[in-house]
PDB file of N, CA and C in Angstrom:
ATOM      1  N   UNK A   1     105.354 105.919 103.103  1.00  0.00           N
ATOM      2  CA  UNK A   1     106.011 104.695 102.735  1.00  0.00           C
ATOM      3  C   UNK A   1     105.595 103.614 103.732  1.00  0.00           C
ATOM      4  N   UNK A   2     104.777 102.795 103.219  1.00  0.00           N
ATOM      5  CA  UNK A   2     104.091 101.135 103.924  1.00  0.00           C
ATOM      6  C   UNK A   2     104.755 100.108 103.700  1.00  0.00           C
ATOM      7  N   UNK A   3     105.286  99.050 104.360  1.00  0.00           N
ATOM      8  CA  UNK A   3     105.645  98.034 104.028  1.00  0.00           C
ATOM      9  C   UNK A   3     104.812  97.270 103.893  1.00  0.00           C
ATOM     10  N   UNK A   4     104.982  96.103 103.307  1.00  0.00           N
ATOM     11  CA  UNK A   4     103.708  95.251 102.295  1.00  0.00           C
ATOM     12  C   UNK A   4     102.862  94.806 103.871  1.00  0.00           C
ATOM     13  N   UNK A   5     103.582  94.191 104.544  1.00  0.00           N
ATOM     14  CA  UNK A   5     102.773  93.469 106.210  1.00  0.00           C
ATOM     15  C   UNK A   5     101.492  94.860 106.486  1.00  0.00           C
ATOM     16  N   UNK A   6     102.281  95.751 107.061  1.00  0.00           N
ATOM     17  CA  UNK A   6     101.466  96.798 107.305  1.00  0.00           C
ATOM     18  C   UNK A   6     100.404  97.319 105.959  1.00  0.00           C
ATOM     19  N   UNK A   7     100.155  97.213 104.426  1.00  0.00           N
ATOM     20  CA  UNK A   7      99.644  97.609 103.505  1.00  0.00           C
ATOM     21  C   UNK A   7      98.378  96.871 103.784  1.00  0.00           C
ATOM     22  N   UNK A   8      98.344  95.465 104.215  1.00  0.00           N
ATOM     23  CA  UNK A   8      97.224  94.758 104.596  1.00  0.00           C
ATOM     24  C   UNK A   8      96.731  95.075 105.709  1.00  0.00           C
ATOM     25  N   UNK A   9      97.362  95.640 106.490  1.00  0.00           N
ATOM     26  CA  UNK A   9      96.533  96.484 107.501  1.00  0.00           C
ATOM     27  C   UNK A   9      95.095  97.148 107.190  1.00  0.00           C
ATOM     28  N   UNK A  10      95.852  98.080 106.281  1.00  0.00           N
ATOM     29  CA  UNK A  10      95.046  99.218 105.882  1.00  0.00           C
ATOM     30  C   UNK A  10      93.907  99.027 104.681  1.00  0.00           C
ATOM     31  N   UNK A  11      93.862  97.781 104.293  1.00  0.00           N
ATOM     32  CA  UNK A  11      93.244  97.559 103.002  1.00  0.00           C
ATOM     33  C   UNK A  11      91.734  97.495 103.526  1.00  0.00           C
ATOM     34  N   UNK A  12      91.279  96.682 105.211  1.00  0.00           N
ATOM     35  CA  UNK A  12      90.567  96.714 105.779  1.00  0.00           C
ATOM     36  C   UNK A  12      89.619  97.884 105.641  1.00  0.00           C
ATOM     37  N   UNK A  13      88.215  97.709 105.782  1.00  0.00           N
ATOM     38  CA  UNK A  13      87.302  98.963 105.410  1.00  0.00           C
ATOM     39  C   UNK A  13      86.210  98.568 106.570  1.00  0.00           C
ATOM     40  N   UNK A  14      85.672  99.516 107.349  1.00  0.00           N
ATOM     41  CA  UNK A  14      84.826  99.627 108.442  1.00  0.00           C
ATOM     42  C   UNK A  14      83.114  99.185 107.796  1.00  0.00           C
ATOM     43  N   UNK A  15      83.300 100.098 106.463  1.00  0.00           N
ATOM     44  CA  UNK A  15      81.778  99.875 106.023  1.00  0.00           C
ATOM     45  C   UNK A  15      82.242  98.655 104.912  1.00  0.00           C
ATOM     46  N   UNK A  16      81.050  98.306 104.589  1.00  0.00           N
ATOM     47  CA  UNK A  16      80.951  97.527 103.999  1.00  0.00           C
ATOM     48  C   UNK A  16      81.000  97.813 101.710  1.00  0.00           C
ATOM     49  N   UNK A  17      81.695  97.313 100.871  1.00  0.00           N
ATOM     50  CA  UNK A  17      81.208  97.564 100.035  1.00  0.00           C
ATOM     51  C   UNK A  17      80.350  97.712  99.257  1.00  0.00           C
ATOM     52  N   UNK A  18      80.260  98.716  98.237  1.00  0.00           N
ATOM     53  CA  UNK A  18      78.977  98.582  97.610  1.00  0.00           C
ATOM     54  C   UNK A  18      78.442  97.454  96.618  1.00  0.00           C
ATOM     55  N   UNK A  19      79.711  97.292  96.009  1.00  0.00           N
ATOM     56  CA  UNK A  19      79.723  96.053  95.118  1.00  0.00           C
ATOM     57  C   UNK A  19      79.693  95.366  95.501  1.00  0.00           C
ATOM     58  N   UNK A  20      78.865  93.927  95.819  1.00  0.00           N
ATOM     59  CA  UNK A  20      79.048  92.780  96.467  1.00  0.00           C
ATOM     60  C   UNK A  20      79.537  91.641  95.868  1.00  0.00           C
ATOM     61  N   UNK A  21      79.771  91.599  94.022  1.00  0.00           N
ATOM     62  CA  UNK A  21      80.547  90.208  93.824  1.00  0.00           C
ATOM     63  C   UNK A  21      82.054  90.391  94.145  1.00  0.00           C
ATOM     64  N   UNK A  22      82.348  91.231  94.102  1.00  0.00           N
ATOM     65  CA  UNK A  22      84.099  91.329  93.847  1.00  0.00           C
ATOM     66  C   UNK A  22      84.884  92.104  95.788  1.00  0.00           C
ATOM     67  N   UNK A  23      83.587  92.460  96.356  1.00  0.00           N
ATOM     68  CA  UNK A  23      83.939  92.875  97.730  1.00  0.00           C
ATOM     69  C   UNK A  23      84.468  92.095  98.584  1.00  0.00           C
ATOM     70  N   UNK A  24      85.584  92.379  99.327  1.00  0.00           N
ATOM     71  CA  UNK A  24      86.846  91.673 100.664  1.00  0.00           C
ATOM     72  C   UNK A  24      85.698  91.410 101.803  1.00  0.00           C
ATOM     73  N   UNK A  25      84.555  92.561 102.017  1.00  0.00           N
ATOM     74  CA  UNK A  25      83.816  92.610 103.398  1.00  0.00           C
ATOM     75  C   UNK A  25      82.675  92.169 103.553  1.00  0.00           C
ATOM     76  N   UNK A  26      81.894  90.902 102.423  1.00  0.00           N
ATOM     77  CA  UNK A  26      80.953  90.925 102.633  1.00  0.00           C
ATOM     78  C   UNK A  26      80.670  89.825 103.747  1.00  0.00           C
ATOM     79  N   UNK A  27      79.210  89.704 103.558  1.00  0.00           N
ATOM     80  CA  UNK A  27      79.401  88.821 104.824  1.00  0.00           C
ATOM     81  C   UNK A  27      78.740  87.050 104.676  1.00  0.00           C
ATOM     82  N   UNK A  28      78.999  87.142 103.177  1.00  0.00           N
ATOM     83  CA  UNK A  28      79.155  85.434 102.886  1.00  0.00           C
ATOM     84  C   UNK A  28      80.923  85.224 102.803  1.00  0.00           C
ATOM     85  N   UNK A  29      81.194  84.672 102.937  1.00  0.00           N
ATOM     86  CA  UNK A  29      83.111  83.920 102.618  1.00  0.00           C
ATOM     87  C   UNK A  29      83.337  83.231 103.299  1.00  0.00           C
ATOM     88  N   UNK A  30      84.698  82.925 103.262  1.00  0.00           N
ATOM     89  CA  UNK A  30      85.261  81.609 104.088  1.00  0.00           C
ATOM     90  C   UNK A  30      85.655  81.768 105.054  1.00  0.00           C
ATOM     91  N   UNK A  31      85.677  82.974 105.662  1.00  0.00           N
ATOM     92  CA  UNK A  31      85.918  83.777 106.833  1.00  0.00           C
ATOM     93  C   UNK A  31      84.706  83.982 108.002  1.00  0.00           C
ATOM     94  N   UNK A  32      83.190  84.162 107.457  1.00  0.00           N
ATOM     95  CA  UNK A  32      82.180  84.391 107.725  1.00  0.00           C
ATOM     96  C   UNK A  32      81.838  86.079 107.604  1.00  0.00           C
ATOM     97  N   UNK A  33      82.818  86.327 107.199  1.00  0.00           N
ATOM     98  CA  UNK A  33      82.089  87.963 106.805  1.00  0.00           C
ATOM     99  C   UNK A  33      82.104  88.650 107.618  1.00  0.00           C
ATOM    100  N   UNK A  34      81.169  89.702 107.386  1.00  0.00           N
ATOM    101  CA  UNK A  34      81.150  90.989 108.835  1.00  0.00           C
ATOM    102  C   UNK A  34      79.847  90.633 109.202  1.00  0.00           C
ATOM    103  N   UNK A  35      79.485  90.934 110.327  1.00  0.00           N
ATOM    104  CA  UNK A  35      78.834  90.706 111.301  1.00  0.00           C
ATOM    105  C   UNK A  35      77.581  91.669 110.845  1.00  0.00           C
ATOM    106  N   UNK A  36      76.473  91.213 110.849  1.00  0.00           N
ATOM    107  CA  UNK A  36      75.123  92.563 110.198  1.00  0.00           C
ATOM    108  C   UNK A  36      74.877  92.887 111.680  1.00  0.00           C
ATOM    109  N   UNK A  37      74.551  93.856 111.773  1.00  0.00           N
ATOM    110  CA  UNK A  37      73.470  94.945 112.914  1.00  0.00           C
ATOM    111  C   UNK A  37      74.748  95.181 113.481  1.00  0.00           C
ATOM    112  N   UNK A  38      75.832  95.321 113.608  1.00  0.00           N
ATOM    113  CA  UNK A  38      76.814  95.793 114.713  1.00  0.00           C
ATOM    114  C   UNK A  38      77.856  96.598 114.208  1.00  0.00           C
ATOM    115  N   UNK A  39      77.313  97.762 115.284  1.00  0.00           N
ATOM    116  CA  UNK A  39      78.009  99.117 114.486  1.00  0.00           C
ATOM    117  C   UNK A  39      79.788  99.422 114.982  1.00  0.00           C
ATOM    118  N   UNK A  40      80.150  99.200 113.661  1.00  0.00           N
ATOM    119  CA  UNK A  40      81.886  98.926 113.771  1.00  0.00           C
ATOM    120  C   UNK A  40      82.978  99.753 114.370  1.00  0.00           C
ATOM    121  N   UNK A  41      82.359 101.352 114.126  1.00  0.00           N
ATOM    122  CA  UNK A  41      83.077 102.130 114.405  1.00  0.00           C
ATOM    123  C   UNK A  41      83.121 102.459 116.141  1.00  0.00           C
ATOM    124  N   UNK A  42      82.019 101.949 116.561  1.00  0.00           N
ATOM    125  CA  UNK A  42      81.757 101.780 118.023  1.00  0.00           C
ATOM    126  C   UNK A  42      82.570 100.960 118.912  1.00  0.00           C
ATOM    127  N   UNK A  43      82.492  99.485 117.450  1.00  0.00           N
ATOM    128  CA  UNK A  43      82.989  98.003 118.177  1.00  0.00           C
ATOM    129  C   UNK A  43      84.553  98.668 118.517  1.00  0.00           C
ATOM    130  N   UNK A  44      85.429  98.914 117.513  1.00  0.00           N
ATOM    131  CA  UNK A  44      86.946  98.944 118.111  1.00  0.00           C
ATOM    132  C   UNK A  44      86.860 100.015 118.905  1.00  0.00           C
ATOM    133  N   UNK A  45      87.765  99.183 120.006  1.00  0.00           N
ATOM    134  CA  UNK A  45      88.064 100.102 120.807  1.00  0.00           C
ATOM    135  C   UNK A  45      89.927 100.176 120.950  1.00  0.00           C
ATOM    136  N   UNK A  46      90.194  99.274 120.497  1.00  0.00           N
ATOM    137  CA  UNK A  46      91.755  99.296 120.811  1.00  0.00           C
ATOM    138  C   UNK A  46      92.794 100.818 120.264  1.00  0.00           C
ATOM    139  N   UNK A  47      92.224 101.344 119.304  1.00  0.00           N
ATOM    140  CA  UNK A  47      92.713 102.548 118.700  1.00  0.00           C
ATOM    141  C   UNK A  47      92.054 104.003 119.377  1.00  0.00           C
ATOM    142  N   UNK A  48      91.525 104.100 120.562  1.00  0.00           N
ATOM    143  CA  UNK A  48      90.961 104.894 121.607  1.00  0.00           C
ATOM    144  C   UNK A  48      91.625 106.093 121.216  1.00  0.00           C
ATOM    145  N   UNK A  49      90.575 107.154 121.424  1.00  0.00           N
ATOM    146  CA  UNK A  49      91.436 108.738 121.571  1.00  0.00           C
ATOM    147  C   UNK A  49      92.079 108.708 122.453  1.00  0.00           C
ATOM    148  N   UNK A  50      93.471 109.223 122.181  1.00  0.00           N
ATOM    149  CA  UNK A  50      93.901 110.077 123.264  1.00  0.00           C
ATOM    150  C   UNK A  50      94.921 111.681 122.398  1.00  0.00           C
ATOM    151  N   UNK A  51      94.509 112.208 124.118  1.00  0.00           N
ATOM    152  CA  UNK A  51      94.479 113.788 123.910  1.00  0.00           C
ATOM    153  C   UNK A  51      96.013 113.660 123.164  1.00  0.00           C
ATOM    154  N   UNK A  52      97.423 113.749 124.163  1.00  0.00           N
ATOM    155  CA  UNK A  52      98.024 114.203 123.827  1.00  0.00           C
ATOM    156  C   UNK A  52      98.541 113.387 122.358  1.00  0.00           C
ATOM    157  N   UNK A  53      98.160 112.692 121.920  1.00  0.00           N
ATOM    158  CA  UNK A  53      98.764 111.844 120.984  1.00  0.00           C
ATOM    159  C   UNK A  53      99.715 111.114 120.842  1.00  0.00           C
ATOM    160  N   UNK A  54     100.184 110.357 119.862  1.00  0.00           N
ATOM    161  CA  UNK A  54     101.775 110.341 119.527  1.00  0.00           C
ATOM    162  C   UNK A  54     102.294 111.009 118.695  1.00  0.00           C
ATOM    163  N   UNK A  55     103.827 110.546 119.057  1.00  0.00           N
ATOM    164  CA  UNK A  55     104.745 111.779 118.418  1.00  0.00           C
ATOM    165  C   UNK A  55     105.783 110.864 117.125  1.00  0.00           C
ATOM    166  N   UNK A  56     106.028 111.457 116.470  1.00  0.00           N
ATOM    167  CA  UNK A  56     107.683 110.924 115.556  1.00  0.00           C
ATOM    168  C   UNK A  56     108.517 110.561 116.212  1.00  0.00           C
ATOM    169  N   UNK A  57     108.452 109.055 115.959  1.00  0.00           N
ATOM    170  CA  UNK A  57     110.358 109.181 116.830  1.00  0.00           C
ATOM    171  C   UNK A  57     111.769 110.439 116.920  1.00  0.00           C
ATOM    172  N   UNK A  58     111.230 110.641 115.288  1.00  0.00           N
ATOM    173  CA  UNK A  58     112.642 111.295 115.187  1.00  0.00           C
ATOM    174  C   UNK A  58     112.548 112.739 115.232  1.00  0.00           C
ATOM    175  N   UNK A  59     111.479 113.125 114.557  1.00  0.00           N
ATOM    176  CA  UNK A  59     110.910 114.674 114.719  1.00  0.00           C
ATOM    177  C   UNK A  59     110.225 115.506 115.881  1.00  0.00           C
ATOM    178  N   UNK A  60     109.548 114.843 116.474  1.00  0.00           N
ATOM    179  CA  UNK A  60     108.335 114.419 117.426  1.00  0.00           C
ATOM    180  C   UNK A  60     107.009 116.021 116.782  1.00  0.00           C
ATOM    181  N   UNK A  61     107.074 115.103 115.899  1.00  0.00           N
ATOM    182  CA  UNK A  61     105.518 115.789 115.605  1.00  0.00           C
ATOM    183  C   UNK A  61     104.349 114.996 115.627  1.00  0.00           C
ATOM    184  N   UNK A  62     103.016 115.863 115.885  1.00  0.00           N
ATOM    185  CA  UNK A  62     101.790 114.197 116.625  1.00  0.00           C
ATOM    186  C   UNK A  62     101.769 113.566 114.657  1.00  0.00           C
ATOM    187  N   UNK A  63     101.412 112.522 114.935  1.00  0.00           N
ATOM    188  CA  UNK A  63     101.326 111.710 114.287  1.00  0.00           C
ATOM    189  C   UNK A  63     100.043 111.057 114.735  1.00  0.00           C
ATOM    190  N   UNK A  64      99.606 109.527 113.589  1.00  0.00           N
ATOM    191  CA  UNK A  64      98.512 109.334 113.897  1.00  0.00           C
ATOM    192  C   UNK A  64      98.904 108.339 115.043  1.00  0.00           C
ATOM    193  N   UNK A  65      97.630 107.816 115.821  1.00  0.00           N
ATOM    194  CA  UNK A  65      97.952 106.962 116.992  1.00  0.00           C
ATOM    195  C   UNK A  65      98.665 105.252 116.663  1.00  0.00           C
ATOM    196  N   UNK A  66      98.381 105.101 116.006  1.00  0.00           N
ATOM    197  CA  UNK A  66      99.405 103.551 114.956  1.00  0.00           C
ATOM    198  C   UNK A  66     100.858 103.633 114.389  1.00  0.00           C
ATOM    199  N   UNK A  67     101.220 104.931 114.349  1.00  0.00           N
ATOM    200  CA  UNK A  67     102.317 105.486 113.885  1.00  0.00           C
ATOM    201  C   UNK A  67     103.356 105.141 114.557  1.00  0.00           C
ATOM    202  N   UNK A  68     104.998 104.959 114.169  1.00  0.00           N
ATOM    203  CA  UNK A  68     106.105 105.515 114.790  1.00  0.00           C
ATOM    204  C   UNK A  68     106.820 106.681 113.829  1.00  0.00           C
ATOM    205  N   UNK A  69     106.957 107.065 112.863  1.00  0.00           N
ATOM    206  CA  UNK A  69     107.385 107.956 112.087  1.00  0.00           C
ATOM    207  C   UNK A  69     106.314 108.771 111.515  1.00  0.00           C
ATOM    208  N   UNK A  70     106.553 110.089 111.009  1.00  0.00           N
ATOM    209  CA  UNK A  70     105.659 110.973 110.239  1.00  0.00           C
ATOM    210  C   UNK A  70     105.834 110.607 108.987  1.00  0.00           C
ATOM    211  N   UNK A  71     105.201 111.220 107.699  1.00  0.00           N
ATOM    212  CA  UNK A  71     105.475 110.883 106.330  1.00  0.00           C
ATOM    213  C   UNK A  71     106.761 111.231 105.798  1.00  0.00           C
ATOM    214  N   UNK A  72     106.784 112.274 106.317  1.00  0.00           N
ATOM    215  CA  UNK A  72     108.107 113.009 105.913  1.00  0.00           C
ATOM    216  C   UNK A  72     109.670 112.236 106.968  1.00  0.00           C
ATOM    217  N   UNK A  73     109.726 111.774 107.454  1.00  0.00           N
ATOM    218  CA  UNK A  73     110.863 110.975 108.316  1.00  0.00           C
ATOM    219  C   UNK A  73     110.937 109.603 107.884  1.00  0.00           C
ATOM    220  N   UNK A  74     109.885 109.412 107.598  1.00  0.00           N
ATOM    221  CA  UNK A  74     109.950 107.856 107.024  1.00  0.00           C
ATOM    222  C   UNK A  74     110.188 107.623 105.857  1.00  0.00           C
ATOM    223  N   UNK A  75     110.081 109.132 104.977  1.00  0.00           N
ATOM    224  CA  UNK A  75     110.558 108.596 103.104  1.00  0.00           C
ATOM    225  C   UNK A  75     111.942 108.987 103.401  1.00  0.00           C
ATOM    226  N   UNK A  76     112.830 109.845 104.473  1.00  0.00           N
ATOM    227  CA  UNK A  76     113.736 110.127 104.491  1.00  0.00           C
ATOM    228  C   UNK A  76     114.656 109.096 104.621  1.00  0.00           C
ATOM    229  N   UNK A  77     113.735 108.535 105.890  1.00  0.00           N
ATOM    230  CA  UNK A  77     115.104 107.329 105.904  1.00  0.00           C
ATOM    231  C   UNK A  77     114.523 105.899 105.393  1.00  0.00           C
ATOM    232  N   UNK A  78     113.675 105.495 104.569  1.00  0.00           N
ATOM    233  CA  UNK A  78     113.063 104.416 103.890  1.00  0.00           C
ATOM    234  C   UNK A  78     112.882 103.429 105.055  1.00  0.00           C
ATOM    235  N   UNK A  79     111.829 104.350 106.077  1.00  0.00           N
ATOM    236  CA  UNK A  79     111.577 103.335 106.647  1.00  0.00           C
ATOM    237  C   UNK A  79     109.923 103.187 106.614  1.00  0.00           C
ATOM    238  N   UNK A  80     109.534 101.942 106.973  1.00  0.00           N
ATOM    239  CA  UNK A  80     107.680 102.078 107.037  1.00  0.00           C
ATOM    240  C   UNK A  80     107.369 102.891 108.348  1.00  0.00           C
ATOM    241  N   UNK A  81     106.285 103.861 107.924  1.00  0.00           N
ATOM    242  CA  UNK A  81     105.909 104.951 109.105  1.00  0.00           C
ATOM    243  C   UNK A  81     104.857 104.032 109.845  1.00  0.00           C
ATOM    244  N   UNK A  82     104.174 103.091 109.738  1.00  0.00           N
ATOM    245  CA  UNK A  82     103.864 102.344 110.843  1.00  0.00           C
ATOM    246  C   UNK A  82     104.474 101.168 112.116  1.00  0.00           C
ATOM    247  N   UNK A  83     105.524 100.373 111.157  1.00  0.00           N
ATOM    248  CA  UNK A  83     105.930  99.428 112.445  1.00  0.00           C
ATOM    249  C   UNK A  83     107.557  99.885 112.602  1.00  0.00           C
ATOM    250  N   UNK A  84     108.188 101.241 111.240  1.00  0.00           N
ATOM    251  CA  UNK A  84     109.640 101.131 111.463  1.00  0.00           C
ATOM    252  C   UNK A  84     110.311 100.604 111.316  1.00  0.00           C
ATOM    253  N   UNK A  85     110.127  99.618 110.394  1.00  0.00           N
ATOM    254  CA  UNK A  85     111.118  98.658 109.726  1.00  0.00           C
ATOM    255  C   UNK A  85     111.788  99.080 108.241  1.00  0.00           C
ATOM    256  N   UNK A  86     113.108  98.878 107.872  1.00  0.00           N
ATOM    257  CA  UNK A  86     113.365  99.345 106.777  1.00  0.00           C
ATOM    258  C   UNK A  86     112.531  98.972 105.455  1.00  0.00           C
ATOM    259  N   UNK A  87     112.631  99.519 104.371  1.00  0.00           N
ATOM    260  CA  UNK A  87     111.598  99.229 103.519  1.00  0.00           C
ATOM    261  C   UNK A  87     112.811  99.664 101.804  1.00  0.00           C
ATOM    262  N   UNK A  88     113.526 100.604 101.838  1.00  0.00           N
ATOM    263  CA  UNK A  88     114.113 101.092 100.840  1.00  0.00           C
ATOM    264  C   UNK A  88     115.307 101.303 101.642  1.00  0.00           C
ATOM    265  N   UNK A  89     116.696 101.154 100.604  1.00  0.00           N
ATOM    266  CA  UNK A  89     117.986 101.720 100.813  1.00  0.00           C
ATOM    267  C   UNK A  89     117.822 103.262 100.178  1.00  0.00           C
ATOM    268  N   UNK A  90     118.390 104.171 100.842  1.00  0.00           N
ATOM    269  CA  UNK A  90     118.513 105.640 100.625  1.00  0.00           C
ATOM    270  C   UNK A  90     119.720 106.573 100.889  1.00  0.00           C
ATOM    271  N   UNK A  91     120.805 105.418 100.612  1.00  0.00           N
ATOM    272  CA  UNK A  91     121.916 105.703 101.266  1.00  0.00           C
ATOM    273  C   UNK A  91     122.934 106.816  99.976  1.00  0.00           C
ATOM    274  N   UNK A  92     121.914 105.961  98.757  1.00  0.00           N
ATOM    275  CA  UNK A  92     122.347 106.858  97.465  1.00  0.00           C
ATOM    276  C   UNK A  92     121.493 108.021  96.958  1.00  0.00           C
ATOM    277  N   UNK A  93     120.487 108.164  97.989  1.00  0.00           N
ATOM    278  CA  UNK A  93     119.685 109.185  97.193  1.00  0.00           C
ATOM    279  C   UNK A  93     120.240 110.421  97.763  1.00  0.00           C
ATOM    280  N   UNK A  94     120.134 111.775  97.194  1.00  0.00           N
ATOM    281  CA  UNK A  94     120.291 113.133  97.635  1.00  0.00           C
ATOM    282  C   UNK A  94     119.071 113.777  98.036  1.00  0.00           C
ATOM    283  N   UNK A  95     118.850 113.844  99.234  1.00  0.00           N
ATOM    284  CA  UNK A  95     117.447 114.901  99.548  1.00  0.00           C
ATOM    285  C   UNK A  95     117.889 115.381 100.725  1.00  0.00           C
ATOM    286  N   UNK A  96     116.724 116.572 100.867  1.00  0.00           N
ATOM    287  CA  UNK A  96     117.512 117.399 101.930  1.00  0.00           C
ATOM    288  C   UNK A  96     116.535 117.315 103.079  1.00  0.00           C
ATOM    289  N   UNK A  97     116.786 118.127 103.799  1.00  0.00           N
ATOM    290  CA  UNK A  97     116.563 117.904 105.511  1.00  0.00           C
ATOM    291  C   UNK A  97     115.550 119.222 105.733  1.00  0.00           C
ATOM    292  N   UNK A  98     113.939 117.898 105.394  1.00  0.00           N
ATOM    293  CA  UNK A  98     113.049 118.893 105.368  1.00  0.00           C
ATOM    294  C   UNK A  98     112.861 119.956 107.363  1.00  0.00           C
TER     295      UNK A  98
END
């Protein structure tokens, strides 16, 4: 469960599309595009390995490194598993305690 802010996060793509009239990444737009010869997956560095990972707030299982909730904690309590903000009321639903 994504909240719409965070959904644009993820819409982002490292490579480039194949289709070029209808593609977000090319590198004509009003933006100036992506950058040719510079290899992307190299460029970021802000999302760096690390060993021990992160954990679930609430579960503490690793999760990915952008995360505060797992999938399963975050449909529980309708919150977005990236920034933790509510997203759905679930106060009426019945589910159980995976």
């Amino acid at each position: 469960m994504v909240c719409t802010k965070c959904e644009a996060k993820l819409d982002k793509l490292i490579t480039p599309d194949v289709w070029k009239a209808g593609a977000r990444n090319t590198t004509k737009g009003k933006d100036g595009g992506r950058k040719l010869g510079v290899n992307m997956l190299l460029e970021k560095k802000k999302f760096a390995f690390t060993p021990y990972g992160s954990k679930c707030k609430k579960c503490n299982k690793k999760i990915a490194d952008k995360s505060f909730y797992c999938n399963i904690c975050a449909y529980q309590q309708g919150r977005c598993n990236i920034c933790g903000i509510k997203v759905s009321d679930v106060s009426q639903q019945k589910q159980s305690n995976h």
